[in-house]
PDB file of N, CA and C in Angstrom:
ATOM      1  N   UNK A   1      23.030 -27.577 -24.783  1.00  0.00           N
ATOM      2  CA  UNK A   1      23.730 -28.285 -23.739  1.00  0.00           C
ATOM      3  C   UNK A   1      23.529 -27.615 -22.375  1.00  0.00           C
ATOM      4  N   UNK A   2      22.492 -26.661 -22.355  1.00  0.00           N
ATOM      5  CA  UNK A   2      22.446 -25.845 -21.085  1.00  0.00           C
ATOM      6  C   UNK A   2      21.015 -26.389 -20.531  1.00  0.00           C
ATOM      7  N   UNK A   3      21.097 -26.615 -19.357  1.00  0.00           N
ATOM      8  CA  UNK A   3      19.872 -27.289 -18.729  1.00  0.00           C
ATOM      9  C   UNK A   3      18.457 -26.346 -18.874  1.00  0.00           C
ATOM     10  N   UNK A   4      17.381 -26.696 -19.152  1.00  0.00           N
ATOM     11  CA  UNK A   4      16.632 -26.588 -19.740  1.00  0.00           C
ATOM     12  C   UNK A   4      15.808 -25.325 -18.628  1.00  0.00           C
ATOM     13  N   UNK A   5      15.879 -25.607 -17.043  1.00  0.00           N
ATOM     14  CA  UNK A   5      15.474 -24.655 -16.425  1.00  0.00           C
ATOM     15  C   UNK A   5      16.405 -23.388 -16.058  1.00  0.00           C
ATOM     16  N   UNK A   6      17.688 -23.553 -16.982  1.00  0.00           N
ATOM     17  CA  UNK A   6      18.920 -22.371 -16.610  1.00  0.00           C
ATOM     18  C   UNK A   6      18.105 -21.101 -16.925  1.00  0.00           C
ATOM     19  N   UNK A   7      18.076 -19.926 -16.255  1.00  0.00           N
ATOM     20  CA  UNK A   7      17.696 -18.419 -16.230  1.00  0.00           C
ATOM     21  C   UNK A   7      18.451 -17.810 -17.289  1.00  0.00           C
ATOM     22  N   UNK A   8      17.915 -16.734 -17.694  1.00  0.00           N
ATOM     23  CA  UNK A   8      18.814 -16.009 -18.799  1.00  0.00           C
ATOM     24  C   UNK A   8      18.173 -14.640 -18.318  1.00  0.00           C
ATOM     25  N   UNK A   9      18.928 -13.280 -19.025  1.00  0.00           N
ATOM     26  CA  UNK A   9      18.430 -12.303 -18.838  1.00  0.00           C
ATOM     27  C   UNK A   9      17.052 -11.848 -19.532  1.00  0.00           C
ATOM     28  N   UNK A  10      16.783 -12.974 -20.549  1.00  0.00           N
ATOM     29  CA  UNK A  10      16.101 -12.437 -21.747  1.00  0.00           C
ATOM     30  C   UNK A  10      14.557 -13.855 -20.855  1.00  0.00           C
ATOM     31  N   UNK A  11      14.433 -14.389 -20.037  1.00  0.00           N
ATOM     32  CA  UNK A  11      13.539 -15.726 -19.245  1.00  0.00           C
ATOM     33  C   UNK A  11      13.484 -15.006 -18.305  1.00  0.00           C
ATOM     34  N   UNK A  12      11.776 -15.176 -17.842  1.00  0.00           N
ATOM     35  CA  UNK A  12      11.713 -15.012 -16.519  1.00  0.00           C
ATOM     36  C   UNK A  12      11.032 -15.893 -15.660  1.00  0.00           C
ATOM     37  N   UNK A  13      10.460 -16.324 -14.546  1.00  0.00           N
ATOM     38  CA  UNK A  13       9.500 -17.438 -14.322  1.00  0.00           C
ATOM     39  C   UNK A  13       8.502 -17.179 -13.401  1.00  0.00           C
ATOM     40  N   UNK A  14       7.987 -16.870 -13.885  1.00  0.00           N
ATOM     41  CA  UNK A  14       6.378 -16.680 -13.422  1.00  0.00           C
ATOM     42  C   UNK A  14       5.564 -17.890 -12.780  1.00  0.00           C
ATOM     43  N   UNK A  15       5.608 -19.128 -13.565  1.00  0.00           N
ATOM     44  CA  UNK A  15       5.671 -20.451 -13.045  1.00  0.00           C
ATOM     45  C   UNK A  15       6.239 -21.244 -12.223  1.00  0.00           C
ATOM     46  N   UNK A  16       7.144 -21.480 -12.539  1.00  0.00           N
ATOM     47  CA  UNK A  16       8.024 -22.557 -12.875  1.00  0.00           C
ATOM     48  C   UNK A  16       9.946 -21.892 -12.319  1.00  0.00           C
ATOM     49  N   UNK A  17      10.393 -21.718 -10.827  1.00  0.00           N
ATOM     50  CA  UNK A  17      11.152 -21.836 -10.873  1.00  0.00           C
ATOM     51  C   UNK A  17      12.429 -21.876 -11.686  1.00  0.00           C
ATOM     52  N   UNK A  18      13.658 -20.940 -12.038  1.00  0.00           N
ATOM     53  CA  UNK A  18      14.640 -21.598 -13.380  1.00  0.00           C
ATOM     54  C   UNK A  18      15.838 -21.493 -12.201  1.00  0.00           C
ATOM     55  N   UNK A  19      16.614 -22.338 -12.677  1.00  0.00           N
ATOM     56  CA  UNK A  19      17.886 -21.749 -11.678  1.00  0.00           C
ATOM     57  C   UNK A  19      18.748 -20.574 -12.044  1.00  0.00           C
ATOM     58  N   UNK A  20      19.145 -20.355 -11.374  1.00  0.00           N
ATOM     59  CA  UNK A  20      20.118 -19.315 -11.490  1.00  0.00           C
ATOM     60  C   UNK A  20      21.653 -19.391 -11.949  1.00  0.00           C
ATOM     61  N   UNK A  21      22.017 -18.560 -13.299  1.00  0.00           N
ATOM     62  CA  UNK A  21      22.985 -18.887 -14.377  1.00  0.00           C
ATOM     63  C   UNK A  21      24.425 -18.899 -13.469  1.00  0.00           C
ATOM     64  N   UNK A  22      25.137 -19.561 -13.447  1.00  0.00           N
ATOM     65  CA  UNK A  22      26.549 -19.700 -12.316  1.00  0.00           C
ATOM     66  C   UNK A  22      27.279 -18.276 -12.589  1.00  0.00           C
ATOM     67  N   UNK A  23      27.406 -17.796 -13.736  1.00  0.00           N
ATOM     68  CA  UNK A  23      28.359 -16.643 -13.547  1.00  0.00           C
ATOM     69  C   UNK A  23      29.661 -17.261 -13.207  1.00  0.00           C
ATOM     70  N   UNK A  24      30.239 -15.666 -13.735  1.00  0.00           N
ATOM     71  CA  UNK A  24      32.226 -15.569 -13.462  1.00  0.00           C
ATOM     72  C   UNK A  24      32.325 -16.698 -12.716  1.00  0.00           C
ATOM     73  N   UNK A  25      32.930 -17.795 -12.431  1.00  0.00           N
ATOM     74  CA  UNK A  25      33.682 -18.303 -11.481  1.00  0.00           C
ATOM     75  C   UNK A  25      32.725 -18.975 -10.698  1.00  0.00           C
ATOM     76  N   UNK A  26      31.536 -19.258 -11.098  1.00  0.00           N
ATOM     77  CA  UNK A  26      30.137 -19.702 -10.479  1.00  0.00           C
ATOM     78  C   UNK A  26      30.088 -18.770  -8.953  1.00  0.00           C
ATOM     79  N   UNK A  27      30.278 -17.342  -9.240  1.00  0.00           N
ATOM     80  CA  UNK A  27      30.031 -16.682  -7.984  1.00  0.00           C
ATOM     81  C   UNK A  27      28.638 -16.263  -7.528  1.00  0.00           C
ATOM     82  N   UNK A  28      27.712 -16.710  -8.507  1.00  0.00           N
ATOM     83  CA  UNK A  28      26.570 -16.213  -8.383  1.00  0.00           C
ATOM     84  C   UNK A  28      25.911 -17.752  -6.965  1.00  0.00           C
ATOM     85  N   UNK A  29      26.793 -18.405  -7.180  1.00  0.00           N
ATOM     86  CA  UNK A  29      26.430 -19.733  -5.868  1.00  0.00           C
ATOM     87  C   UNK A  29      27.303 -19.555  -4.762  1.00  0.00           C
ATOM     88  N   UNK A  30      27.618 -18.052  -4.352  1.00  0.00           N
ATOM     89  CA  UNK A  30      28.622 -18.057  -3.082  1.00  0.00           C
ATOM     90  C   UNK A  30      29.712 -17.858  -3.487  1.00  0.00           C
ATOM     91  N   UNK A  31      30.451 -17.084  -2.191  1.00  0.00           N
ATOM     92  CA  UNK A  31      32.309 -16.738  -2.712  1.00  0.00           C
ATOM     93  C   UNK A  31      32.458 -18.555  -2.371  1.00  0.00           C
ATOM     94  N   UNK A  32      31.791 -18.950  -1.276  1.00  0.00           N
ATOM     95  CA  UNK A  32      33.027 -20.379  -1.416  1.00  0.00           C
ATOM     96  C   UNK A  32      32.856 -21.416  -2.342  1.00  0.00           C
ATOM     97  N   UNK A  33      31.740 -21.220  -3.385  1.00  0.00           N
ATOM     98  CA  UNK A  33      31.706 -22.164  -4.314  1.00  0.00           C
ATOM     99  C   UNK A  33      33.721 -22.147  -5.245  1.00  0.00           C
ATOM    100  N   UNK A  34      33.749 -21.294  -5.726  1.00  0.00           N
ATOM    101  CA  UNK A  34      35.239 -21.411  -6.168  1.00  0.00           C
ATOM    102  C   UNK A  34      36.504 -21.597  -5.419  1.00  0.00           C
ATOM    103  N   UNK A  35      36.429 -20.630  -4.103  1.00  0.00           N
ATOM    104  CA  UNK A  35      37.042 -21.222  -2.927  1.00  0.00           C
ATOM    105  C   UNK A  35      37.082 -22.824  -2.931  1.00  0.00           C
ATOM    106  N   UNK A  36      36.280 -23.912  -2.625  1.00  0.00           N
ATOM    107  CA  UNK A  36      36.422 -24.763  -2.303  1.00  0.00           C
ATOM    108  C   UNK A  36      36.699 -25.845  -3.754  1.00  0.00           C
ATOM    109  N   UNK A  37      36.335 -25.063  -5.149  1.00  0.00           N
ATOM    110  CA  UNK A  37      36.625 -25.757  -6.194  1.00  0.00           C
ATOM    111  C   UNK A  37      38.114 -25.861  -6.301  1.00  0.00           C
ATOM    112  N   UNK A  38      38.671 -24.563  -6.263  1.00  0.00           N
ATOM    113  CA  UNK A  38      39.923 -24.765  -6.220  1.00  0.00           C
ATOM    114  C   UNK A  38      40.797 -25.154  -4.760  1.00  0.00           C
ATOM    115  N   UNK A  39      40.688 -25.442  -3.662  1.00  0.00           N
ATOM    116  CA  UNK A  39      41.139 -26.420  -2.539  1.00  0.00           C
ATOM    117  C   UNK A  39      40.715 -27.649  -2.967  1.00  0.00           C
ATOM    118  N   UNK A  40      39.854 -28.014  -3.637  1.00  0.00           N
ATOM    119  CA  UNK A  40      39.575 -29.823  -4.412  1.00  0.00           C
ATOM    120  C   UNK A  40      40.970 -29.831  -4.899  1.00  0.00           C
ATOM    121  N   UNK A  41      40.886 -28.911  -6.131  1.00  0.00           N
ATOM    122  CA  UNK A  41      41.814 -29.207  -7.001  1.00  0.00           C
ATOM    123  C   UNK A  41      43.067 -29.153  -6.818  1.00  0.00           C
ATOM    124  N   UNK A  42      44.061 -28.502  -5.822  1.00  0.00           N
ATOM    125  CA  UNK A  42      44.718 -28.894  -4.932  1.00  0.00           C
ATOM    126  C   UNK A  42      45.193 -30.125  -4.446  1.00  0.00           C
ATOM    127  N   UNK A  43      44.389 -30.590  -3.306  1.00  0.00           N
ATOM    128  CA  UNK A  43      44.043 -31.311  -3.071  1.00  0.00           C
ATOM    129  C   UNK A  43      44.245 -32.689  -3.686  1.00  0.00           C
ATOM    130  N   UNK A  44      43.154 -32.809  -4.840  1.00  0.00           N
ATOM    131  CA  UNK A  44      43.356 -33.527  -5.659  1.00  0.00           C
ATOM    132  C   UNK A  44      44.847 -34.270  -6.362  1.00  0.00           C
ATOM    133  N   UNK A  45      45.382 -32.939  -6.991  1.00  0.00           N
ATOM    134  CA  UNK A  45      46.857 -32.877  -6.829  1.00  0.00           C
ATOM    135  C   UNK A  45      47.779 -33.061  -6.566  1.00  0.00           C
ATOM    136  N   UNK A  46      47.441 -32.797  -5.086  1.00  0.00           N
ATOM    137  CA  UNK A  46      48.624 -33.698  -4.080  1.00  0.00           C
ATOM    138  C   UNK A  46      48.760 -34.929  -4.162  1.00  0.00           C
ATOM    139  N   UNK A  47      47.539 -35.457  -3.758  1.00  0.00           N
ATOM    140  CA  UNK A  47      47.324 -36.737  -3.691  1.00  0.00           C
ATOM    141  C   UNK A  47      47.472 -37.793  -5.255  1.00  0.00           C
ATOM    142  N   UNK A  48      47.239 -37.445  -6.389  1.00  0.00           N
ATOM    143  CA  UNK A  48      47.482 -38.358  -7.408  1.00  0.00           C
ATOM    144  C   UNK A  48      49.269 -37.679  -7.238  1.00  0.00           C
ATOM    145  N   UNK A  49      49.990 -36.277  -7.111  1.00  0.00           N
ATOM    146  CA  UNK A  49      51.189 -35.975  -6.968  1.00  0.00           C
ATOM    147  C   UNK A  49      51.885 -37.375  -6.740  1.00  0.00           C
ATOM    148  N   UNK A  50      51.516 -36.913  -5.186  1.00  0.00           N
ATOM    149  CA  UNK A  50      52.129 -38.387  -3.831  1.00  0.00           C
ATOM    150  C   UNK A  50      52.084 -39.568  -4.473  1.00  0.00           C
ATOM    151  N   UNK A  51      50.995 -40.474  -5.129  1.00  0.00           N
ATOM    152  CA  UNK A  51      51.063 -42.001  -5.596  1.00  0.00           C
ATOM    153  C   UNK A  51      51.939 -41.960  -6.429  1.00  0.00           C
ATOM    154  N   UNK A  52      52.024 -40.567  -7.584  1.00  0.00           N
ATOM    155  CA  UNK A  52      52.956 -41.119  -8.559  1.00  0.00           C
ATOM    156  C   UNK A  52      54.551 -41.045  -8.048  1.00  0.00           C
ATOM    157  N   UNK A  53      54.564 -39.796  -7.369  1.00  0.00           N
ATOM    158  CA  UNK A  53      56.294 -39.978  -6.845  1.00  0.00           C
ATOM    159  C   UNK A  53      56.180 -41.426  -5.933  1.00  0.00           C
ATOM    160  N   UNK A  54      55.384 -42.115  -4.982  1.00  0.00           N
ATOM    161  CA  UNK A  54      55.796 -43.683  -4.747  1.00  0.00           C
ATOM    162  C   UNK A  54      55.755 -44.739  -5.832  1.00  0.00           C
ATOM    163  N   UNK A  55      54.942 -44.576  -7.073  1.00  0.00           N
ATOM    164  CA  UNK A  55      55.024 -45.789  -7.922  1.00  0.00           C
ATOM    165  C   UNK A  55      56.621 -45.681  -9.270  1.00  0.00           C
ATOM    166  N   UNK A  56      57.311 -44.694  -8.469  1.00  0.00           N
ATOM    167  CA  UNK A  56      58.226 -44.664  -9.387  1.00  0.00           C
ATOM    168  C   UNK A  56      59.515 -45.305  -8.674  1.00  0.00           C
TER     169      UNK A  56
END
């Protein structure tokens, strides 16, 4: 289930580009990749929050 060009410690690419494995907290793509995952989710939150306290 892991994409086929994902990097491992044990792959290297000589060819062919692999991406690079996300790591802890996908920090290996930036501190604000999780930063901004979790302000979505927040976010997110609020907003389905808010509709349900009006549809009640």
């Amino acid at each position: 289930m892991v994409h086929p060009r994902m990097g491992t410690p044990l792959t290297s690419a000589p060819d062919v580009a692999l991406l690079e494995p996300p790591g802890f907290l996908m920090l290996n793509y930036g501190l604000a990749t999780p930063t901004v995952t979790l302000a979505a989710h927040v976010a997110y939150g609020a907003l389905i929050g808010a509709f349900t306290s009006l549809a009640r």
